[in-house]
N, C-alpha and C. Protein backbone atom coordinates (compact mmCIF):
# COMPACT_ATOMS: atom_id res chain seq x y z
N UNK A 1 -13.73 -18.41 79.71
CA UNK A 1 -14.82 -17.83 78.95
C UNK A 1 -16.13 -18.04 79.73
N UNK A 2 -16.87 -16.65 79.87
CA UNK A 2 -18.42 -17.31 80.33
C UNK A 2 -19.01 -18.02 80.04
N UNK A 3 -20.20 -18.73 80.52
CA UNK A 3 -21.22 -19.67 79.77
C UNK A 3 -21.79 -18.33 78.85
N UNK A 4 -22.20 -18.76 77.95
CA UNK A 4 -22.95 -18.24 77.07
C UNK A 4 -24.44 -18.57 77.21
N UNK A 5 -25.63 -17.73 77.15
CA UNK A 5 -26.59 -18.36 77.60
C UNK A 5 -27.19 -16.99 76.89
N UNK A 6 -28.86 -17.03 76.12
CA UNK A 6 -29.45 -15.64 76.41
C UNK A 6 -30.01 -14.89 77.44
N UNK A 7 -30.00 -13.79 77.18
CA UNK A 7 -30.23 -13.07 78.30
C UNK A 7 -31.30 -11.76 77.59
N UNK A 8 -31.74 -10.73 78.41
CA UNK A 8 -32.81 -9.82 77.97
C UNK A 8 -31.43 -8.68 77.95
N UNK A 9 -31.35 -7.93 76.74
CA UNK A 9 -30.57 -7.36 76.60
C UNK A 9 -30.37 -6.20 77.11
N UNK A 10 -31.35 -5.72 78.52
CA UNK A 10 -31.34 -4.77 79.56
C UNK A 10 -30.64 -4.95 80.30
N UNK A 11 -30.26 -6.37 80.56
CA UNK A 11 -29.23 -6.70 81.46
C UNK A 11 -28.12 -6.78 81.39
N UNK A 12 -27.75 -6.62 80.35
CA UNK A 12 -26.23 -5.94 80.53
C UNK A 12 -26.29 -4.42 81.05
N UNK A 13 -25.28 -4.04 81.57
CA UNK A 13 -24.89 -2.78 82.45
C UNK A 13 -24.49 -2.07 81.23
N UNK A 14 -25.01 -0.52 81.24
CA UNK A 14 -24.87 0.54 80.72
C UNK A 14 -23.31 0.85 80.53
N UNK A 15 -22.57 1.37 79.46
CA UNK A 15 -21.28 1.72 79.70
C UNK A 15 -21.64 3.11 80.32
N UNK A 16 -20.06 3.88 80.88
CA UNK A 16 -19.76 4.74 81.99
C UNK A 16 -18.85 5.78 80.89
N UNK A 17 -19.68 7.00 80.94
CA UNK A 17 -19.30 7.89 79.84
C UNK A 17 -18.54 7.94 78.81
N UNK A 18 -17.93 8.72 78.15
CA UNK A 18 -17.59 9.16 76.68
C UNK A 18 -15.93 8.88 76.62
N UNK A 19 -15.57 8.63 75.49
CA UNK A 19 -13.97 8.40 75.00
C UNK A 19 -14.00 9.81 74.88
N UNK A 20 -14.60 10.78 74.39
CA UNK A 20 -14.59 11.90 74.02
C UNK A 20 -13.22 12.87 75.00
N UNK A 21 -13.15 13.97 74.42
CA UNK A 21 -12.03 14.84 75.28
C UNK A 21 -13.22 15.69 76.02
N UNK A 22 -12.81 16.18 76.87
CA UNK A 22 -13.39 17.16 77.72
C UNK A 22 -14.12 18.35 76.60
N UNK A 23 -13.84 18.98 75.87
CA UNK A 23 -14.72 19.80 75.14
C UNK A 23 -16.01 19.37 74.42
N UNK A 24 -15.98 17.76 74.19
CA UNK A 24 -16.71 17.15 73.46
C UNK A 24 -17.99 16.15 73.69
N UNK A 25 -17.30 15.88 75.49
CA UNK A 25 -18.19 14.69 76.22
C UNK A 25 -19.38 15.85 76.41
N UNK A 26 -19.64 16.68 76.50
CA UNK A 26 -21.31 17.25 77.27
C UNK A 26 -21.93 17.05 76.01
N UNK A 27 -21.31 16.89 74.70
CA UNK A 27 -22.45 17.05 73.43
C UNK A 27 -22.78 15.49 73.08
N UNK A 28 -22.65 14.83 73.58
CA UNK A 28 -23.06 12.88 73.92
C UNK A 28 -23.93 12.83 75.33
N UNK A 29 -23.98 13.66 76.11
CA UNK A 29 -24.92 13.60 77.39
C UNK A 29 -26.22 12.98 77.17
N UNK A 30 -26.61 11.82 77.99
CA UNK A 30 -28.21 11.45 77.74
C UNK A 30 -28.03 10.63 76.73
N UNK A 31 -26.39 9.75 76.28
CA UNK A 31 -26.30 9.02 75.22
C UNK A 31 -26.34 7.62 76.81
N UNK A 32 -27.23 6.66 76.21
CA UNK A 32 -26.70 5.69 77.34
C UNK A 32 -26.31 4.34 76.11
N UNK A 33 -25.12 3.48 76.38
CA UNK A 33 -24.83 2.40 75.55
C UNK A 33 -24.40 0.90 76.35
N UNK A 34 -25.31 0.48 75.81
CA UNK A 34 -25.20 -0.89 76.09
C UNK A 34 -24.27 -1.59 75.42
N UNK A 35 -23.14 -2.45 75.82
CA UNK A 35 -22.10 -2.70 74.79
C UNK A 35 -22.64 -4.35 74.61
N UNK A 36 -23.71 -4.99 73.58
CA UNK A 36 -23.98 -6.18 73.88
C UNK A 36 -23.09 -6.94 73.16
N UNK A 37 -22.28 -6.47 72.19
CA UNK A 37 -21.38 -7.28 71.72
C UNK A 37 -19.64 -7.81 72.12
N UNK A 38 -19.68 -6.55 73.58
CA UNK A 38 -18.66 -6.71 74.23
C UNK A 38 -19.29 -7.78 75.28
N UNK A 39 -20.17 -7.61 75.88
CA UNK A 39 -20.60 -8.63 76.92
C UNK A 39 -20.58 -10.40 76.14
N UNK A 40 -20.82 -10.35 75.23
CA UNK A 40 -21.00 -12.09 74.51
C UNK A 40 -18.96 -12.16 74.18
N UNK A 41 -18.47 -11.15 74.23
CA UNK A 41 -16.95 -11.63 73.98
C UNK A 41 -16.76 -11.68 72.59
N UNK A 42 -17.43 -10.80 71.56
CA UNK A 42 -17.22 -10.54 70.03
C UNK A 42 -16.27 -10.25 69.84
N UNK A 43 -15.97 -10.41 69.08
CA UNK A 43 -14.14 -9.61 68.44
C UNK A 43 -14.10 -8.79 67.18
N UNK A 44 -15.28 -9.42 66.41
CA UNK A 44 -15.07 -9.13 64.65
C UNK A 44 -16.45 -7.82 64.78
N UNK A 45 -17.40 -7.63 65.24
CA UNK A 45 -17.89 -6.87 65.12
C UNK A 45 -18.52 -6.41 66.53
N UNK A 46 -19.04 -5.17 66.58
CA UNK A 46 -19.82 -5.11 67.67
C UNK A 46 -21.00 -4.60 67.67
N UNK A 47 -21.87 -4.68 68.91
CA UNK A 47 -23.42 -4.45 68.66
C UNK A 47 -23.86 -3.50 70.10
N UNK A 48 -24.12 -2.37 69.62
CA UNK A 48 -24.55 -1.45 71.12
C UNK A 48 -26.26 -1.40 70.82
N UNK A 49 -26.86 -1.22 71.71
CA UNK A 49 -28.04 -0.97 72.18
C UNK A 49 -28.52 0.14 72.80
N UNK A 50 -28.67 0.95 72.46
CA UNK A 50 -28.16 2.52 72.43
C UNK A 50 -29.71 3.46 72.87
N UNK A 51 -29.85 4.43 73.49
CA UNK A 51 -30.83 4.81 74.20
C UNK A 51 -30.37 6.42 74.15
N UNK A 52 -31.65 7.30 73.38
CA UNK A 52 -30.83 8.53 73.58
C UNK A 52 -32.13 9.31 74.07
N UNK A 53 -30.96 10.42 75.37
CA UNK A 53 -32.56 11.07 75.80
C UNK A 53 -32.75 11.98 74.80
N UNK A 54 -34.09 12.78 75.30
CA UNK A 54 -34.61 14.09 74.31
C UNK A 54 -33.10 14.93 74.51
N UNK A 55 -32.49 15.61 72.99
CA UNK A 55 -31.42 15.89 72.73
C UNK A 55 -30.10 15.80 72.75
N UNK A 56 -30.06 14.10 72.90
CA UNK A 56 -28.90 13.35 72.95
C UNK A 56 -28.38 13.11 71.59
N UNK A 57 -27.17 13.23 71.45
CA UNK A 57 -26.68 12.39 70.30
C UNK A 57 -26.20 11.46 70.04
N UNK A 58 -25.75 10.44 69.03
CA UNK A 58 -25.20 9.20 69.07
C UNK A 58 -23.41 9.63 69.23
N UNK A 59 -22.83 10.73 68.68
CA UNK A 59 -21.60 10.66 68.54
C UNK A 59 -21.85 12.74 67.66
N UNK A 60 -20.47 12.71 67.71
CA UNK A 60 -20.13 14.10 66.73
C UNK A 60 -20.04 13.23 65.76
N UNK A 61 -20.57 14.63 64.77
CA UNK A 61 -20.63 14.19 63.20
C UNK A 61 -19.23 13.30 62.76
N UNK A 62 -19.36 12.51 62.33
CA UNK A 62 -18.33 12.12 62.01
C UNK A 62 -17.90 10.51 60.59
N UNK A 63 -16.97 10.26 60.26
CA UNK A 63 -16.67 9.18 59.58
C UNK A 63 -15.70 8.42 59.81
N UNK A 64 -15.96 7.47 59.30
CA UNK A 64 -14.89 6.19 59.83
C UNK A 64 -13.95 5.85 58.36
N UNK A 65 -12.34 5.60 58.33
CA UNK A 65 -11.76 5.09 57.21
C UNK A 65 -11.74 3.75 56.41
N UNK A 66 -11.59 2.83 57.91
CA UNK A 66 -12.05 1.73 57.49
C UNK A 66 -12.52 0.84 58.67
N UNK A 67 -13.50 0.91 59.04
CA UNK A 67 -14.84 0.84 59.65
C UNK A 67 -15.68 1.07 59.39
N UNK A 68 -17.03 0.16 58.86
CA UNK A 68 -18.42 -0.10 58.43
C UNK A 68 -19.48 0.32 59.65
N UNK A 69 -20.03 1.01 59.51
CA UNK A 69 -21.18 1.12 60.92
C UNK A 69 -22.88 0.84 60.18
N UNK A 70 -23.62 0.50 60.93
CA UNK A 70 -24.76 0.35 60.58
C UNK A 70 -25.87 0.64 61.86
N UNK A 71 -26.87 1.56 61.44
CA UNK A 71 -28.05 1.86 62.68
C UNK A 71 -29.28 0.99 62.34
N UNK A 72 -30.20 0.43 62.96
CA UNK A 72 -31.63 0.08 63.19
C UNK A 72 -32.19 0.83 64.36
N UNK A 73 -33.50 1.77 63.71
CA UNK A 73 -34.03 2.46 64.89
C UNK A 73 -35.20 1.42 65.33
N UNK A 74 -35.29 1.19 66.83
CA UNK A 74 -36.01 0.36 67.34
C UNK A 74 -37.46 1.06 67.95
N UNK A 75 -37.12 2.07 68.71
CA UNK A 75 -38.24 3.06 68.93
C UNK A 75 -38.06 4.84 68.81
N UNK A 76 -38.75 5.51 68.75
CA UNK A 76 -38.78 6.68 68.26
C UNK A 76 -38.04 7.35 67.49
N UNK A 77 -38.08 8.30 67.23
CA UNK A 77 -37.59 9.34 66.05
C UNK A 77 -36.32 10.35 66.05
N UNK A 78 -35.47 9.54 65.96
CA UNK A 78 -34.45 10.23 66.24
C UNK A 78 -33.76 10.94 64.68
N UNK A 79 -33.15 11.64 64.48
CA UNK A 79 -32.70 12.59 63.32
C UNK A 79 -31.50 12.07 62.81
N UNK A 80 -31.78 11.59 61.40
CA UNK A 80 -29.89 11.30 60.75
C UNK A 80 -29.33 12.85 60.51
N UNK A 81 -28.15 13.27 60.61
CA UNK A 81 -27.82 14.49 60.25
C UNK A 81 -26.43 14.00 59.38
N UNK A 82 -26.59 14.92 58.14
CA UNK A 82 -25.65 14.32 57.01
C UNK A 82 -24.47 15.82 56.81
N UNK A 83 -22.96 15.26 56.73
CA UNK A 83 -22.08 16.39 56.56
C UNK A 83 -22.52 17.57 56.32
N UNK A 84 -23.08 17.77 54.98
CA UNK A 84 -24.05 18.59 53.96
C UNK A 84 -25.26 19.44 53.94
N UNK A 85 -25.27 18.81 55.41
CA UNK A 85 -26.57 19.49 56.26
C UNK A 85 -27.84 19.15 55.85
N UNK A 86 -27.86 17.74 55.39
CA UNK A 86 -29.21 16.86 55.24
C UNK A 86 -30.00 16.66 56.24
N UNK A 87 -30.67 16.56 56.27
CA UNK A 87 -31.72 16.17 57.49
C UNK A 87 -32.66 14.91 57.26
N UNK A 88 -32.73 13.71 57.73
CA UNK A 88 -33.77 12.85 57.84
C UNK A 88 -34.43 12.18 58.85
N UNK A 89 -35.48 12.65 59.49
CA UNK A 89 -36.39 11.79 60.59
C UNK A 89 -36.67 10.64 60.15
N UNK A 90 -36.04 9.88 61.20
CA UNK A 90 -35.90 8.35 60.95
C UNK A 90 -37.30 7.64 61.98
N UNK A 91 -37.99 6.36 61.88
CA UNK A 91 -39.08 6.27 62.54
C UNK A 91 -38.68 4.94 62.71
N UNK A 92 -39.38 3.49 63.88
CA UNK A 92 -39.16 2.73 64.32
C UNK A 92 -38.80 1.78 63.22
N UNK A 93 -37.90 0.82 62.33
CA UNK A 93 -38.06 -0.13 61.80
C UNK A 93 -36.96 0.63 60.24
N UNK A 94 -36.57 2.06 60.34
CA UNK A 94 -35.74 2.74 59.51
C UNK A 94 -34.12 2.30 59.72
N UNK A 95 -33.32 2.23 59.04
CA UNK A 95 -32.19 1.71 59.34
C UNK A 95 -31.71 2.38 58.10
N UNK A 96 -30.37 2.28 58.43
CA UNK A 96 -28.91 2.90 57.32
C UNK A 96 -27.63 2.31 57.68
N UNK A 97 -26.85 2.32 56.64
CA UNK A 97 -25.50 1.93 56.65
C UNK A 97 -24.38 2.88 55.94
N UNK A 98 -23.22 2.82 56.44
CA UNK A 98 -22.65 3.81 56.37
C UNK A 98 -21.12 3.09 55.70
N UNK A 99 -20.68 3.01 55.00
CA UNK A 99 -19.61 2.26 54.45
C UNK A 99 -18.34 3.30 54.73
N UNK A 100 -17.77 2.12 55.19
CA UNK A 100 -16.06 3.10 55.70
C UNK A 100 -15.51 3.56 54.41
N UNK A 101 -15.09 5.19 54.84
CA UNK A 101 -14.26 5.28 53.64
C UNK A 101 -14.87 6.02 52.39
N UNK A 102 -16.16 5.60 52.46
CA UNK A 102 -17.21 6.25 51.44
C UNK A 102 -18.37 6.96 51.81
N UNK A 103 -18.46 6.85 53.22
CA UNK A 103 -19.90 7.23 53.39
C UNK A 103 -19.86 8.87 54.17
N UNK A 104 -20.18 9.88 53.64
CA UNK A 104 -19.98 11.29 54.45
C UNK A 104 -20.77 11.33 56.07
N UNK A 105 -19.65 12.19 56.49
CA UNK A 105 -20.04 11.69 58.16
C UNK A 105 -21.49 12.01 58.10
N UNK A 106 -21.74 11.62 59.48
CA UNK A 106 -23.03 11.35 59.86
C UNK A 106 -23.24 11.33 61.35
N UNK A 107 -24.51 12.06 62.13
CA UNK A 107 -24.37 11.67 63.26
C UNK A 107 -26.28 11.29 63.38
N UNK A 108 -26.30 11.04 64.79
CA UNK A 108 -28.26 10.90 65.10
C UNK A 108 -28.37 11.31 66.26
N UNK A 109 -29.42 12.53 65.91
CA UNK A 109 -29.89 13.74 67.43
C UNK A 109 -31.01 13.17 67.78
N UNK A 110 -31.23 13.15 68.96
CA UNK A 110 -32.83 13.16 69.31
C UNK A 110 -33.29 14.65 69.49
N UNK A 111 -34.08 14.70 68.59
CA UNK A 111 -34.70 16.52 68.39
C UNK A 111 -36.09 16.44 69.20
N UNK A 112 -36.29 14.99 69.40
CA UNK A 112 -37.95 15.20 70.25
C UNK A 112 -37.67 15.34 71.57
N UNK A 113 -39.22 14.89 72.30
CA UNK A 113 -39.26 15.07 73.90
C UNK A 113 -39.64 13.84 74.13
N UNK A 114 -38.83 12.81 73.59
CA UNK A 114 -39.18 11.30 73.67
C UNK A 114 -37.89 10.96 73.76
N UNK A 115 -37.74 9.82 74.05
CA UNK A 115 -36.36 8.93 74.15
C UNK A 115 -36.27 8.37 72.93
N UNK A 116 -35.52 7.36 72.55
CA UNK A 116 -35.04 7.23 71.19
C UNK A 116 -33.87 6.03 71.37
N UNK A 117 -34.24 4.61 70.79
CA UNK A 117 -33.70 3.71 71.27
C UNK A 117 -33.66 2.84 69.66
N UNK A 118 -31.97 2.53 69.44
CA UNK A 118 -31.44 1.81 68.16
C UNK A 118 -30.24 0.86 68.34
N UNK A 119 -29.96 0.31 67.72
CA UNK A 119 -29.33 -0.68 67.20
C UNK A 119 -27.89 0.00 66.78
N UNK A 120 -26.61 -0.16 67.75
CA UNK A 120 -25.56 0.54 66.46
C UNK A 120 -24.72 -0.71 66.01
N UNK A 121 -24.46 -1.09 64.82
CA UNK A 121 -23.63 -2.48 64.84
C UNK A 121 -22.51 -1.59 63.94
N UNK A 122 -21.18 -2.35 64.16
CA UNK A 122 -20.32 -1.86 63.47
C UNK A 122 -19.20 -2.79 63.42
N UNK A 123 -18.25 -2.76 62.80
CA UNK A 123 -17.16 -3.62 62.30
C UNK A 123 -15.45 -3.23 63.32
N UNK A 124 -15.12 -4.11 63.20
CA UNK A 124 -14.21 -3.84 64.39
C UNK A 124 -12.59 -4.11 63.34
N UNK A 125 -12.58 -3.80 62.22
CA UNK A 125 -11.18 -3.55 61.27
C UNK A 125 -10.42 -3.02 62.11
N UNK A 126 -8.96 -3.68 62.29
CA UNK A 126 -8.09 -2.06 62.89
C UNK A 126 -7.34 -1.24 62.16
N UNK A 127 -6.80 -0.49 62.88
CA UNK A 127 -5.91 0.68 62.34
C UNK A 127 -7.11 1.64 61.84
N UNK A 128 -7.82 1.67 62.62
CA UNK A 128 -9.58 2.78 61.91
C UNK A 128 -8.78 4.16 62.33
N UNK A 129 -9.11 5.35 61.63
CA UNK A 129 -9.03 6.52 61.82
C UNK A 129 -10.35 7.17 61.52
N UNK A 130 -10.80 8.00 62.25
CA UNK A 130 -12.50 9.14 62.45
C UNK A 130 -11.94 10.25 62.32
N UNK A 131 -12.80 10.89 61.23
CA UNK A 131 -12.96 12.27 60.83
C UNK A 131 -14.00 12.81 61.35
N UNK A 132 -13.75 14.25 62.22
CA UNK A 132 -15.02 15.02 62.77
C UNK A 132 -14.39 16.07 61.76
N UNK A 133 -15.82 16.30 60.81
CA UNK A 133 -15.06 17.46 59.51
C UNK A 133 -15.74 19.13 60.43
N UNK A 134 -16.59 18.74 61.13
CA UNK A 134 -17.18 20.33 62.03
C UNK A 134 -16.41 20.68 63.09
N UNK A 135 -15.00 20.12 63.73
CA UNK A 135 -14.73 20.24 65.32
C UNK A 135 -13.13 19.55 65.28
N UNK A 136 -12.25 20.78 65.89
CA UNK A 136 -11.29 20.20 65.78
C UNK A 136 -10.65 18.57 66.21
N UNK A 137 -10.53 18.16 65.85
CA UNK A 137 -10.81 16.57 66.45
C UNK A 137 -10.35 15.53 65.58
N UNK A 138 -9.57 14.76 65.71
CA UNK A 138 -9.90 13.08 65.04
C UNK A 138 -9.17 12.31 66.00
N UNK A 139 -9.81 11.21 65.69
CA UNK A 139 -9.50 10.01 66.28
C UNK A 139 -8.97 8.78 65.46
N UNK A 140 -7.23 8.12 66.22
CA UNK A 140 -6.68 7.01 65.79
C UNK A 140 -6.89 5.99 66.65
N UNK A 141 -7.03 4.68 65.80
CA UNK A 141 -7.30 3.62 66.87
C UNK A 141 -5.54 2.91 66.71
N UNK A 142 -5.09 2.71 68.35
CA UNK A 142 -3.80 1.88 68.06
C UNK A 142 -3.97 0.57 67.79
N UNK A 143 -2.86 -0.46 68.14
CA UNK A 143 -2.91 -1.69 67.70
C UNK A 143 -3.53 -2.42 68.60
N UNK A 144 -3.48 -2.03 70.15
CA UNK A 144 -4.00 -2.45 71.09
C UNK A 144 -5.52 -2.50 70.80
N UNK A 145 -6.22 -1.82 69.82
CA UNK A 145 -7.98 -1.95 69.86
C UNK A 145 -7.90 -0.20 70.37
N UNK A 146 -7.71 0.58 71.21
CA UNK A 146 -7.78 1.71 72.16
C UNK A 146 -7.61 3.21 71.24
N UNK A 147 -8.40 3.58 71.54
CA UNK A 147 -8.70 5.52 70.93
C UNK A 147 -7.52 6.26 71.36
N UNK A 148 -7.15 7.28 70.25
CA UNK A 148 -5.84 8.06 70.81
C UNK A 148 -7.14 9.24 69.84
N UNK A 149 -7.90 10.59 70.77
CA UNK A 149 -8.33 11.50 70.09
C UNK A 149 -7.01 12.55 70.19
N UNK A 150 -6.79 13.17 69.46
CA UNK A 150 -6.12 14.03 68.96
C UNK A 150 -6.50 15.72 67.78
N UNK A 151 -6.17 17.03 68.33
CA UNK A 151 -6.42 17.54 67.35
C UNK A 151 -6.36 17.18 65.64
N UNK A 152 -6.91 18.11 65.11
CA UNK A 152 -6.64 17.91 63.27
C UNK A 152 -5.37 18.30 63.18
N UNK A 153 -4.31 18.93 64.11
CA UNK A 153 -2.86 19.19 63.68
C UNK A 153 -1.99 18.03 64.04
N UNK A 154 -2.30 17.40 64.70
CA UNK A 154 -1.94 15.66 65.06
C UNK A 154 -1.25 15.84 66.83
N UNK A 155 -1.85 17.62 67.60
CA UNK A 155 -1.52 17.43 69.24
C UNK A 155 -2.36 16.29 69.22
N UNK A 156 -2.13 15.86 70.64
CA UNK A 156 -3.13 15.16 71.31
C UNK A 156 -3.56 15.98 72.65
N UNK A 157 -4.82 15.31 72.74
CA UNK A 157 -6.00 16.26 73.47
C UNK A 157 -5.49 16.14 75.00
């Protein structure tokens, strides 16, 4: 195990693109994620540090079954977008939670010409399954921890 020690949370290294399938990774472009809860060696939950350019998104719309996610926006104004076609500009110090299972998907655009930097924490339950209700798509997590995306007819991608 590493020493554990704090550190400025820039210094961890950026992760290296999208789980996404090839039709899906260009609509996450300009998403950059810091995995700080993989770097400390977490298990039960995790904590990204998340940076989106002007018209980046956090993820496709989507929901989790049983997986809890939670956002804190740290700087600028990035957009909650709700199944239903809600719209809310979120501003530095705004935060939401999203309860597995109950909460209708959700994603966060950056609609400005600013960057856009939050907090994603989320719960690491397994056997999670993600609903993208706009795009053929979902995602199973196996036992290993690891993403299997797959169409809504149950191909895989």
């Amino acid at each position: 195990m590493r020493k554990l020690r704090a550190i400025p949370a820039l210094d961890v290294p950026p992760s290296k693109g999208t789980g996404y399938p090839a039709p899906f990774a260009d609509r996450v472009a300009g998403r950059e994620k810091r995995k700080l809860g993989d770097h400390f060696g977490l298990t039960n939950f995790g904590v990204n540090l998340t940076r989106l350019a002007p018209g980046a998104a956090t993820a496709l719309l989507h929901r989790h079954a049983r997986q809890d996610e939670f956002i804190y926006v740290l700087a600028g104004h990035p957009t909650l977008i709700w199944e239903d076609g809600r719209r809310q500009r979120l501003d530095p110090g705004d935060c939401c939670g999203f309860p597995a299972g109950r909460s209708p998907a959700a994603q966060l655009v950056n609609e400005t010409n600013s960057p856009a930097v939050l907090l994603e924490i989320g719960d690491r339950t397994p056997g999670d399954q993600v609903v993208y209700p706009h795009d053929d798509l979902q995602a199973r997590q196996g036992p290993d921890g690891q993403w299997c995306f797959l169409h809504k007819d149950g191909r895989p991608w």
